[in-house]
N, C-alpha and C. Protein backbone atom coordinates (compact mmCIF):
# COMPACT_ATOMS: atom_id res chain seq x y z
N UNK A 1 -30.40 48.66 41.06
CA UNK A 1 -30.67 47.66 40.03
C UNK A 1 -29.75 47.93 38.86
N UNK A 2 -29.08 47.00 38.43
CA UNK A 2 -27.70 46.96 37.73
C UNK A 2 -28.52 47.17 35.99
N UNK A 3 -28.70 48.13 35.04
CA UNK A 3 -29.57 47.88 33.69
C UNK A 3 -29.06 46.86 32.65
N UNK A 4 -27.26 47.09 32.94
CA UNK A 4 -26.64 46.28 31.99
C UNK A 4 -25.42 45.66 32.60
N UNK A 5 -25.32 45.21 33.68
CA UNK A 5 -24.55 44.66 34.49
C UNK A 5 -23.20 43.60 34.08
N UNK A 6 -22.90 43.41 32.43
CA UNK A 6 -21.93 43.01 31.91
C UNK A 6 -21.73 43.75 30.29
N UNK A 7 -21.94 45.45 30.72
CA UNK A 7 -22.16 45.94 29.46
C UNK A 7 -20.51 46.80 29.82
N UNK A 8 -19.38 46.27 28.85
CA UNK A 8 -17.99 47.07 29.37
C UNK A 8 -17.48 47.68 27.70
N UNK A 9 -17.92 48.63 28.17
CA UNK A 9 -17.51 50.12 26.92
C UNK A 9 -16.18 50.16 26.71
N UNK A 10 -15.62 50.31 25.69
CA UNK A 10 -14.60 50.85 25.77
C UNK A 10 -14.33 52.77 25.77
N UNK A 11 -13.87 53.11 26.79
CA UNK A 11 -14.30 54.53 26.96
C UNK A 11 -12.77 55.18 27.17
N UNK A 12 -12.59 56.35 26.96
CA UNK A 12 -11.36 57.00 26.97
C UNK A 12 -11.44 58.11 28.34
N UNK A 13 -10.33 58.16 29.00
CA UNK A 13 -10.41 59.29 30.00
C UNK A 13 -9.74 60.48 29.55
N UNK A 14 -10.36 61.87 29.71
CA UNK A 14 -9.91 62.91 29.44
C UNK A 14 -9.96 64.15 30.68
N UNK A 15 -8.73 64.55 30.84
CA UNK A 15 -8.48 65.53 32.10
C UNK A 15 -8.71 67.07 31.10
N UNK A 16 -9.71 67.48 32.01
CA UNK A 16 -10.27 68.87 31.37
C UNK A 16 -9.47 70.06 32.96
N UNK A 17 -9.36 71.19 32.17
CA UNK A 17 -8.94 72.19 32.81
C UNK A 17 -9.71 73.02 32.73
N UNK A 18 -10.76 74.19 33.32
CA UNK A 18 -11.89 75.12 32.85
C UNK A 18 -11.33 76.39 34.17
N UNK A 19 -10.24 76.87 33.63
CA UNK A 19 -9.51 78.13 34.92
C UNK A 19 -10.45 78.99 34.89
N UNK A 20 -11.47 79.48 34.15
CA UNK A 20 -12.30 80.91 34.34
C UNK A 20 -13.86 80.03 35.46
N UNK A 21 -13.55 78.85 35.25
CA UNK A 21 -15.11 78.47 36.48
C UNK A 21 -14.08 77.99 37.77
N UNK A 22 -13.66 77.16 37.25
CA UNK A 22 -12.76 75.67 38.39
C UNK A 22 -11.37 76.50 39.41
N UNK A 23 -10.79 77.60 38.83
CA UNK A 23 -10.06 77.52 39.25
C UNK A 23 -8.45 76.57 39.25
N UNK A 24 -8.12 75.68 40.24
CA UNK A 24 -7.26 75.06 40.39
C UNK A 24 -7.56 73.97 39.81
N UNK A 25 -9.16 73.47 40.11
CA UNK A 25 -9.33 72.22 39.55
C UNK A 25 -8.96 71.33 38.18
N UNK A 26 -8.84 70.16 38.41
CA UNK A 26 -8.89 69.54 36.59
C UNK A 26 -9.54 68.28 36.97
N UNK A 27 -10.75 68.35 36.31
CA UNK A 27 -12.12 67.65 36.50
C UNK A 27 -11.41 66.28 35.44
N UNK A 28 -11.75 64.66 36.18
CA UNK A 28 -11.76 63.77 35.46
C UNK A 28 -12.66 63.70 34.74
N UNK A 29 -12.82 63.09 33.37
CA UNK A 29 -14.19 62.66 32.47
C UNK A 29 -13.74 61.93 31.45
N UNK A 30 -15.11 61.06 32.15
CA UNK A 30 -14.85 59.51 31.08
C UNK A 30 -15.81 59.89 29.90
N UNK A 31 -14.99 58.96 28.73
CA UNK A 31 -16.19 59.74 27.29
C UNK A 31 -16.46 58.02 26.57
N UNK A 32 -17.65 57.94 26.34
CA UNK A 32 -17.41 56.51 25.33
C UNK A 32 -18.84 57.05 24.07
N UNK A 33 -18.81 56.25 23.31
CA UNK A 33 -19.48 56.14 22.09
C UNK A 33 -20.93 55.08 22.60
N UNK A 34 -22.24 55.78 22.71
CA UNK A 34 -23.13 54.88 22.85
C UNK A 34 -23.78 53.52 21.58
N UNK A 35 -22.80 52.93 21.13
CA UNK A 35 -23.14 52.32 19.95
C UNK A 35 -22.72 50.96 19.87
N UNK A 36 -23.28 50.44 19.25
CA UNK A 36 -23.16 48.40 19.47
C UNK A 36 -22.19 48.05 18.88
N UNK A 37 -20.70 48.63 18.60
CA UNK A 37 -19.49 48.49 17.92
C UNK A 37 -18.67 48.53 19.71
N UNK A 38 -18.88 49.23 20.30
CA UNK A 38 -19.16 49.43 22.22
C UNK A 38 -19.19 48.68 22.49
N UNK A 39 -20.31 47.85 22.37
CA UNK A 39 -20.91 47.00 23.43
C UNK A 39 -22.45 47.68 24.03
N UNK A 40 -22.71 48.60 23.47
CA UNK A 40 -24.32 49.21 23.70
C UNK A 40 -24.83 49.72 22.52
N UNK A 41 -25.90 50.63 22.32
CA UNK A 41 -26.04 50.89 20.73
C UNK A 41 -27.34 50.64 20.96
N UNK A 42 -28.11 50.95 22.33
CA UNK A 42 -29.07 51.37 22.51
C UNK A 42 -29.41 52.30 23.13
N UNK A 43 -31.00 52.83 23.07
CA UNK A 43 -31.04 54.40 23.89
C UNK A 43 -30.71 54.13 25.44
N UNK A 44 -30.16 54.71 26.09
CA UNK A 44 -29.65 54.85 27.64
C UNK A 44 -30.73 55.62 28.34
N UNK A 45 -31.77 54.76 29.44
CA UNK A 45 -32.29 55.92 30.29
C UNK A 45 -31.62 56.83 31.55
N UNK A 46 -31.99 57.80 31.50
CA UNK A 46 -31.54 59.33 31.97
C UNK A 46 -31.30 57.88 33.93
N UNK A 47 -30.24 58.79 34.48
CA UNK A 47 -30.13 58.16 35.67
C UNK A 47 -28.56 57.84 35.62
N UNK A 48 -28.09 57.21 37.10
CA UNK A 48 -26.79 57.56 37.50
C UNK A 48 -26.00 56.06 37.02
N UNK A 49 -24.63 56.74 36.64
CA UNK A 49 -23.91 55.31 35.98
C UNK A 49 -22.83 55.55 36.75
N UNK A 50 -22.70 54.40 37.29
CA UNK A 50 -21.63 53.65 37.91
C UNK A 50 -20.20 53.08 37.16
N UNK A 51 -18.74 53.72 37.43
CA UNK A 51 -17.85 53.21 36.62
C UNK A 51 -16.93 52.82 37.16
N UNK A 52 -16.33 51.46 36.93
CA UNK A 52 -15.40 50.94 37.74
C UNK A 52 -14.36 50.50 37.16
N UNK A 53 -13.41 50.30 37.35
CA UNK A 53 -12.22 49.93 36.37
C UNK A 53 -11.34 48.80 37.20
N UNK A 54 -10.59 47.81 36.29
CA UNK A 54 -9.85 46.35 37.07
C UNK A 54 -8.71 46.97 37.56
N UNK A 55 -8.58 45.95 38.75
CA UNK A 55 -6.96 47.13 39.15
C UNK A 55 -5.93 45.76 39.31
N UNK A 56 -5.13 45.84 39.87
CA UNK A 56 -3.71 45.00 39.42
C UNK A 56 -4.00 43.53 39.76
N UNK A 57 -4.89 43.10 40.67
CA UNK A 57 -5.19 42.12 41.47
C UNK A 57 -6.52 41.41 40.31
N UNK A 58 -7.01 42.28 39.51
CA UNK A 58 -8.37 41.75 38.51
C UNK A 58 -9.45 41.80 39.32
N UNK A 59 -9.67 42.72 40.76
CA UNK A 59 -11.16 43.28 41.12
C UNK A 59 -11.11 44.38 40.80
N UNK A 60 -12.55 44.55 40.38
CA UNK A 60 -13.48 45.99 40.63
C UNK A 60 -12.88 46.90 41.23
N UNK A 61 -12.76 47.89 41.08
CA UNK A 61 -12.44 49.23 41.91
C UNK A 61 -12.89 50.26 41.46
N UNK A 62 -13.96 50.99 42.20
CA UNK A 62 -15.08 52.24 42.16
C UNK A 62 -14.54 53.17 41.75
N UNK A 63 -14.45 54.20 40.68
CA UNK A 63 -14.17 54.92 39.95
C UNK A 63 -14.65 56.54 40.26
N UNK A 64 -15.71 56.26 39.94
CA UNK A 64 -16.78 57.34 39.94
C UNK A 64 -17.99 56.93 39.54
N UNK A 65 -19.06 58.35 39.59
CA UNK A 65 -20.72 57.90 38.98
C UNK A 65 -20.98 59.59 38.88
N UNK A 66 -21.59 59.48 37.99
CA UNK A 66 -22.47 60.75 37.70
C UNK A 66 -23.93 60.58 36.92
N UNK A 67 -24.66 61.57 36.76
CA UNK A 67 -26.29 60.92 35.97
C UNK A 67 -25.94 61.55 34.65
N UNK A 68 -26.97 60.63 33.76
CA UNK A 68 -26.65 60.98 32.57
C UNK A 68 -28.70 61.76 32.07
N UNK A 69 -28.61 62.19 31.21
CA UNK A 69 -29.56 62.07 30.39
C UNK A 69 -30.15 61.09 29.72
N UNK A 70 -31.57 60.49 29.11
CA UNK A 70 -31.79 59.89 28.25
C UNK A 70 -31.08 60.46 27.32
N UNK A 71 -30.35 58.74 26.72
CA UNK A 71 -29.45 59.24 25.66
C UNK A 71 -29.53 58.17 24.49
N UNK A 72 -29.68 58.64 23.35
CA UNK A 72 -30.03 57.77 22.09
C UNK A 72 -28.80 57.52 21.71
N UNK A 73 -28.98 56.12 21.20
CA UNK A 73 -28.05 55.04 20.46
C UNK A 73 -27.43 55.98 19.22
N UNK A 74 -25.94 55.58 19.64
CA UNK A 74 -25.02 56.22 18.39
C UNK A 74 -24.15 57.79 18.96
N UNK A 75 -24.70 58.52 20.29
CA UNK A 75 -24.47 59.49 20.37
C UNK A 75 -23.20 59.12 21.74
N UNK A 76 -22.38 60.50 21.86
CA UNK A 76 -21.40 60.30 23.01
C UNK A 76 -22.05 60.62 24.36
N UNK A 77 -21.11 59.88 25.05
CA UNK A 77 -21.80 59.99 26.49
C UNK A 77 -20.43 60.50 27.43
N UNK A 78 -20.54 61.44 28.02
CA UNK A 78 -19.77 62.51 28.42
C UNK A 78 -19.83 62.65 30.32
N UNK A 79 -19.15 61.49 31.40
CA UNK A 79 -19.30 61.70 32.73
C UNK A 79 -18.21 62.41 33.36
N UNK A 80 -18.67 62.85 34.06
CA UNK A 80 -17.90 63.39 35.06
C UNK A 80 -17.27 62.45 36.89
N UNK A 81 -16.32 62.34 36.68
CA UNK A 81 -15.65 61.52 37.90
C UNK A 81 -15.36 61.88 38.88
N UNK A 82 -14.77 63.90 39.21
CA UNK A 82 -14.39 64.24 40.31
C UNK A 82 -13.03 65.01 39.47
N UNK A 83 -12.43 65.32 40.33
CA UNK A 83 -11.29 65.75 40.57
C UNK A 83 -10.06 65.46 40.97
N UNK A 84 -8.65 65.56 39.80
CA UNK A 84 -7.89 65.63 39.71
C UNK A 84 -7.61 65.80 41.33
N UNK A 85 -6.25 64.94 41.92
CA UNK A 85 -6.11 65.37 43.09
C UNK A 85 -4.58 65.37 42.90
N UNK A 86 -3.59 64.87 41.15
CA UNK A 86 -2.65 65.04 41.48
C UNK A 86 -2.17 65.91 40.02
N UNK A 87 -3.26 66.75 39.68
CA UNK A 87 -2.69 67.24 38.50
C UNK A 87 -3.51 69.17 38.85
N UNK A 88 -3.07 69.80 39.16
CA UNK A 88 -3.76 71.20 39.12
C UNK A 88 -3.15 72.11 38.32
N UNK A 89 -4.60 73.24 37.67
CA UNK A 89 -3.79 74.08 37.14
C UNK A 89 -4.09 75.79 37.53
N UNK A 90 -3.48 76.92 37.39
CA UNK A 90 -3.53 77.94 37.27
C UNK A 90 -3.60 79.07 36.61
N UNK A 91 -5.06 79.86 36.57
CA UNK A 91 -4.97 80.91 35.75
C UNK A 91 -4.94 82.01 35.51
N UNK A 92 -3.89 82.68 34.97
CA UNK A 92 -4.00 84.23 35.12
C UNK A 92 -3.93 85.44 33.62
N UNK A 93 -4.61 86.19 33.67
CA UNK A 93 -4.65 87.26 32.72
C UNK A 93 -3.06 87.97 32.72
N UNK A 94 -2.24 87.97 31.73
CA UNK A 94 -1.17 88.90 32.23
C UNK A 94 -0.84 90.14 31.11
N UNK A 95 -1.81 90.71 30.15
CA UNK A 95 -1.75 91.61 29.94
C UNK A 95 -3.26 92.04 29.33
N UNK A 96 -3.24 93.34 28.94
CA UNK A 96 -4.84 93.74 28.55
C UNK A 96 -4.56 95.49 28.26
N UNK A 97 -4.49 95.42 26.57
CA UNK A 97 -4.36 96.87 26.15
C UNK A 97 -5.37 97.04 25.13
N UNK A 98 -5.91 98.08 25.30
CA UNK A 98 -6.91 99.14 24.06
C UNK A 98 -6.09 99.38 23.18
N UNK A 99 -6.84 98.77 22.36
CA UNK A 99 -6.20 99.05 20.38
C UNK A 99 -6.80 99.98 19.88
N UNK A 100 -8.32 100.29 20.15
CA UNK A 100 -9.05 101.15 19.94
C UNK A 100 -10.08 100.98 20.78
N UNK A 101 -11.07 101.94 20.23
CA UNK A 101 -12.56 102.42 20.51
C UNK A 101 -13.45 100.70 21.27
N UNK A 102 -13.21 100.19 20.76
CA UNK A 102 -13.74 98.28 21.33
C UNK A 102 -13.16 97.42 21.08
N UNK A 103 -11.71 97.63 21.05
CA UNK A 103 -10.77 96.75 20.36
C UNK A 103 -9.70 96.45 21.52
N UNK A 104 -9.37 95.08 21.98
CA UNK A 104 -8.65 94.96 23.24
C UNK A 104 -7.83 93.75 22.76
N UNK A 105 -6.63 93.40 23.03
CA UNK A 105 -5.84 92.96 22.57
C UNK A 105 -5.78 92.17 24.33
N UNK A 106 -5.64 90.86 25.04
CA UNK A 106 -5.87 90.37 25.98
C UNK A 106 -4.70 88.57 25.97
N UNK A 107 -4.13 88.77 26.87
CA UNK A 107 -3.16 87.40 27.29
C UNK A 107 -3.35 87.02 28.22
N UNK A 108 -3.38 85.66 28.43
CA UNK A 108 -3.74 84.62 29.33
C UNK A 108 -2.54 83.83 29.28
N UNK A 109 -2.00 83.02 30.51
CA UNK A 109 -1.04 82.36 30.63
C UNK A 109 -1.88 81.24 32.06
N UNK A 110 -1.96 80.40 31.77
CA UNK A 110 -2.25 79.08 32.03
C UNK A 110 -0.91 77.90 32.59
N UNK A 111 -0.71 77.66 33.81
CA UNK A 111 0.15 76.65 34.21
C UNK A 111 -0.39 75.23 34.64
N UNK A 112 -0.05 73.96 34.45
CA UNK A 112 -0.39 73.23 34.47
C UNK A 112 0.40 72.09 35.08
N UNK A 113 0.21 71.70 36.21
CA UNK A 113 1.38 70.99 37.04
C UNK A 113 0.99 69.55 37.20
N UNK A 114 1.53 68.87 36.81
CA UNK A 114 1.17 67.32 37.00
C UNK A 114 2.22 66.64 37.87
N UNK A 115 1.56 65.90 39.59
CA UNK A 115 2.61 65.53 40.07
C UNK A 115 2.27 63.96 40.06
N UNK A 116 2.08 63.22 38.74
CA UNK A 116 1.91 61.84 38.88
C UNK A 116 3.33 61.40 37.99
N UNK A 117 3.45 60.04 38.07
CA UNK A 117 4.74 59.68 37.47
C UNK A 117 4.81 59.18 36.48
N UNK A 118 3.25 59.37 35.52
CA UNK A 118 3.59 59.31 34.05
C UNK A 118 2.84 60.60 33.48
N UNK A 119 3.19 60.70 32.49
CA UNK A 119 3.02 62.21 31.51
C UNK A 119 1.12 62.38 31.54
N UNK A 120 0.73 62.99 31.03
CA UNK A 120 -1.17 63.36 30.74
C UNK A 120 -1.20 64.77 30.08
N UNK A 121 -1.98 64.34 29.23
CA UNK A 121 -2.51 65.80 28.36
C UNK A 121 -3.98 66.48 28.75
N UNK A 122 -3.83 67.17 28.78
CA UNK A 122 -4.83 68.27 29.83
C UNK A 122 -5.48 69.23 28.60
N UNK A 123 -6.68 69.08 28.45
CA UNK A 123 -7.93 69.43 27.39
C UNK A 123 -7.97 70.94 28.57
N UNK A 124 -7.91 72.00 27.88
CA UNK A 124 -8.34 73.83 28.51
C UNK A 124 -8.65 73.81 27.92
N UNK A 125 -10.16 74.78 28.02
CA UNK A 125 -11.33 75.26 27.84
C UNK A 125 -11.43 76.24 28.23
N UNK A 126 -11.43 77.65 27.25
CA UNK A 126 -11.21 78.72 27.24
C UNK A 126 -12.52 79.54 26.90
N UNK A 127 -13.22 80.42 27.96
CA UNK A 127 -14.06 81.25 27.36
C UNK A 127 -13.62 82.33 26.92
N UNK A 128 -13.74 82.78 25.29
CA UNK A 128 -13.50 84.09 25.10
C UNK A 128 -15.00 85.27 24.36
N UNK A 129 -14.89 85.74 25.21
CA UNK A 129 -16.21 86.98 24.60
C UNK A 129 -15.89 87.82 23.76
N UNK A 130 -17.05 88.50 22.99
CA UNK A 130 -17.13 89.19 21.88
C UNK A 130 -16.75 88.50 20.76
N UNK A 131 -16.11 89.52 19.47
CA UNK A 131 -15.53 88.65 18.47
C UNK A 131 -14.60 88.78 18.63
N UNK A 132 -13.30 87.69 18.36
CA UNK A 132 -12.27 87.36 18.79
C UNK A 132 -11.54 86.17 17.27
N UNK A 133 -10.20 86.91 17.69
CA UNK A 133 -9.32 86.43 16.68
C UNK A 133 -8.40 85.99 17.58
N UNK A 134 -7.57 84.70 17.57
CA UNK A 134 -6.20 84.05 17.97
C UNK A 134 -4.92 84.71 17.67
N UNK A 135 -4.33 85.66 18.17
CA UNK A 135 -3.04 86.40 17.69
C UNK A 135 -1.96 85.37 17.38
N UNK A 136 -1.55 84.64 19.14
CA UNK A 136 -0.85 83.83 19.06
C UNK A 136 -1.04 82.74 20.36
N UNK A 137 -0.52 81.90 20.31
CA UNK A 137 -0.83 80.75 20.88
C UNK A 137 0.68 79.71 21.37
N UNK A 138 1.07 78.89 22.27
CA UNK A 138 2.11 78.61 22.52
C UNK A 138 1.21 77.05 22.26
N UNK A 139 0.56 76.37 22.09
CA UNK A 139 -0.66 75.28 22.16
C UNK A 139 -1.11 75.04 20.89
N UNK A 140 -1.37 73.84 20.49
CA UNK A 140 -2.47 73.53 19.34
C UNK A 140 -3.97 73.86 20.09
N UNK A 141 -4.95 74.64 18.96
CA UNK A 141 -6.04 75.23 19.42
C UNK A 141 -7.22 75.04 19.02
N UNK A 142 -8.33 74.96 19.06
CA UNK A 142 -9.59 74.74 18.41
C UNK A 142 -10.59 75.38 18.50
N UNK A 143 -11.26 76.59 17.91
CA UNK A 143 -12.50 77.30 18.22
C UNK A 143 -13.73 76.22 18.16
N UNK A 144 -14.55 76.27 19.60
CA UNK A 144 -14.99 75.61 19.62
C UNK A 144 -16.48 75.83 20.16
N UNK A 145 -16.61 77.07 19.71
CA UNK A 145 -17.98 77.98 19.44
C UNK A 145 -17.46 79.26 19.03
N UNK A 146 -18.44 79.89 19.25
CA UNK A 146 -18.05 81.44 18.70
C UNK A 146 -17.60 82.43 19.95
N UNK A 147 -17.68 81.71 21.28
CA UNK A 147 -16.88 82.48 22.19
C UNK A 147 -16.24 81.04 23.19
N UNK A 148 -15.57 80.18 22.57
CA UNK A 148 -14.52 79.39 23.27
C UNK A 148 -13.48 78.82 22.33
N UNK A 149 -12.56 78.52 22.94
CA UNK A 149 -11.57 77.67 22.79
C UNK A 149 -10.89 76.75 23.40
N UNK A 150 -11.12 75.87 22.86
CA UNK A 150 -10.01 74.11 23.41
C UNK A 150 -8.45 73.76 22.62
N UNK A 151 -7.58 74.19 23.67
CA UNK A 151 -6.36 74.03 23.88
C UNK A 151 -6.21 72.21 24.35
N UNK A 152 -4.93 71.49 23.61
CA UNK A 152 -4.44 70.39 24.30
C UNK A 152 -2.91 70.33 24.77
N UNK A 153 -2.76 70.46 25.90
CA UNK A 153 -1.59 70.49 26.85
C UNK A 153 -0.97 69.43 27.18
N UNK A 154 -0.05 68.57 26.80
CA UNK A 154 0.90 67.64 27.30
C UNK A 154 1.54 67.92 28.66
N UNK A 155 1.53 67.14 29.81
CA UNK A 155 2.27 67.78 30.49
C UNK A 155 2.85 66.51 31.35
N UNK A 156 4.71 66.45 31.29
CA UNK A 156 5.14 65.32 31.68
C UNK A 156 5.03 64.95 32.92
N UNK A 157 5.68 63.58 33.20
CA UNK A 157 5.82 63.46 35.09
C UNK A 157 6.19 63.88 35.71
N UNK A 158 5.68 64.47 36.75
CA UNK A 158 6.28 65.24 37.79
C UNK A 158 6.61 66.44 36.89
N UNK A 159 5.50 67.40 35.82
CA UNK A 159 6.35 68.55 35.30
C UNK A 159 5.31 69.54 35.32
N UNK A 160 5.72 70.28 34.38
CA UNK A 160 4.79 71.47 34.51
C UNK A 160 4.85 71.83 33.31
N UNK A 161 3.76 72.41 32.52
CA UNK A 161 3.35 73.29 31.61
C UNK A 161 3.16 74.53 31.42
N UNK A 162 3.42 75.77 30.78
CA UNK A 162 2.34 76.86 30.56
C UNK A 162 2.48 77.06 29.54
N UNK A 163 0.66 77.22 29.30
CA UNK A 163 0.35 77.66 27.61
C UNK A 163 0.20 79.06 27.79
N UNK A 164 0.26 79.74 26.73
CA UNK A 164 -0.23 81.26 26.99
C UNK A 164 -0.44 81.28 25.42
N UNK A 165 -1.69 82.26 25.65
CA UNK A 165 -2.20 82.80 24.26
C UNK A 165 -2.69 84.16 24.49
N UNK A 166 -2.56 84.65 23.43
CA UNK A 166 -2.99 86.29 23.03
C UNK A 166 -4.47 86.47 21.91
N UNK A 167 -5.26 87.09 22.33
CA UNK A 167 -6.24 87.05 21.59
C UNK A 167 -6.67 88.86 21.58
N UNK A 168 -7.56 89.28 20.11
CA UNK A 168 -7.97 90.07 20.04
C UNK A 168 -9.30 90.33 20.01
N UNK A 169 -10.02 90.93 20.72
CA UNK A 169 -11.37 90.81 20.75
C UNK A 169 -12.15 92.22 20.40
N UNK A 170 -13.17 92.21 19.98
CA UNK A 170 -14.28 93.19 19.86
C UNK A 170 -15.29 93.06 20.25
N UNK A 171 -15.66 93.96 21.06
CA UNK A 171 -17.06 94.00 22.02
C UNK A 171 -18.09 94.97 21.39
């Protein structure tokens, strides 16, 4: 049963990278604003949404679906689509030295390969534990709790990326 069957959001797609869970993966996710400036801007009951997008011809073509939460008017709504099948990335630790007594100085280098034939920027999501300071960074960065960080990665057609950052932590 269709709830809002001519309700068309304007919603943005964002390619997330999460190398310490996913691995290779880079998870699609659609994001829109639940609010009547939208086209909704009422509470959303919890249950699975269907997203389809026009393709060159002006039909429908199945996207993805994932379930949402009851979700109140005004707030973002955050799905998940699947997986990247032409953009993967890779992650590896490539150094890790004692500064002191709980003090570790730690680098990560992150590659990011996109084999589609226009450019995409790739949102990493970085868990870092303990307390932690940003040494250096090859990426614009964002602490985005007290043990993560969100990196945004450009990465052209047919190219490749790597970010690498250095962080200092205390456990």
């Amino acid at each position: 049963l269709a709830l809002f069957p001519s309700a068309s959001a304007a919603a943005k797609k964002v390619l997330t990278y999460d190398g310490a869970m996913d691995g290779t993966k880079v998870a699609i996710r659609m994001e829109f604003e639940n609010s009547k400036k939208n086209g909704l801007g009422m509470a959303l009951p919890g249950g699975k949404v269907r997203v389809y997008k026009e393709d060159t011809d002006q039909a429908l073509e199945f996207v993805g679906e994932d379930q949402i939460d009851h979700t109140p008017r005004d707030e973002k709504v955050r799905l998940y689509l699947g997986n990247a099948f032409d953009v993967v990335g890779e992650r590896k630790q490539t150094d890790f030295q004692k500064i002191a007594g709980n003090v570790y100085d730690v680098e990560y280098e992150i590659t990011l390969r996109n084999h589609k034939a226009a450019p995409v920027t790739v949102e990493v999501n970085e868990p870092i534990g303990g307390t932690w300071r940003m040494l250096q960074s090859s990426h614009e960065w964002t602490k985005t709790s007290a043990w993560a960080a969100r990196f945004t990665a450009p990465v052209g057609s047919e190219g490749t990326a790597v970010l690498k950052y250095r962080v200092r932590v205390t456990y």
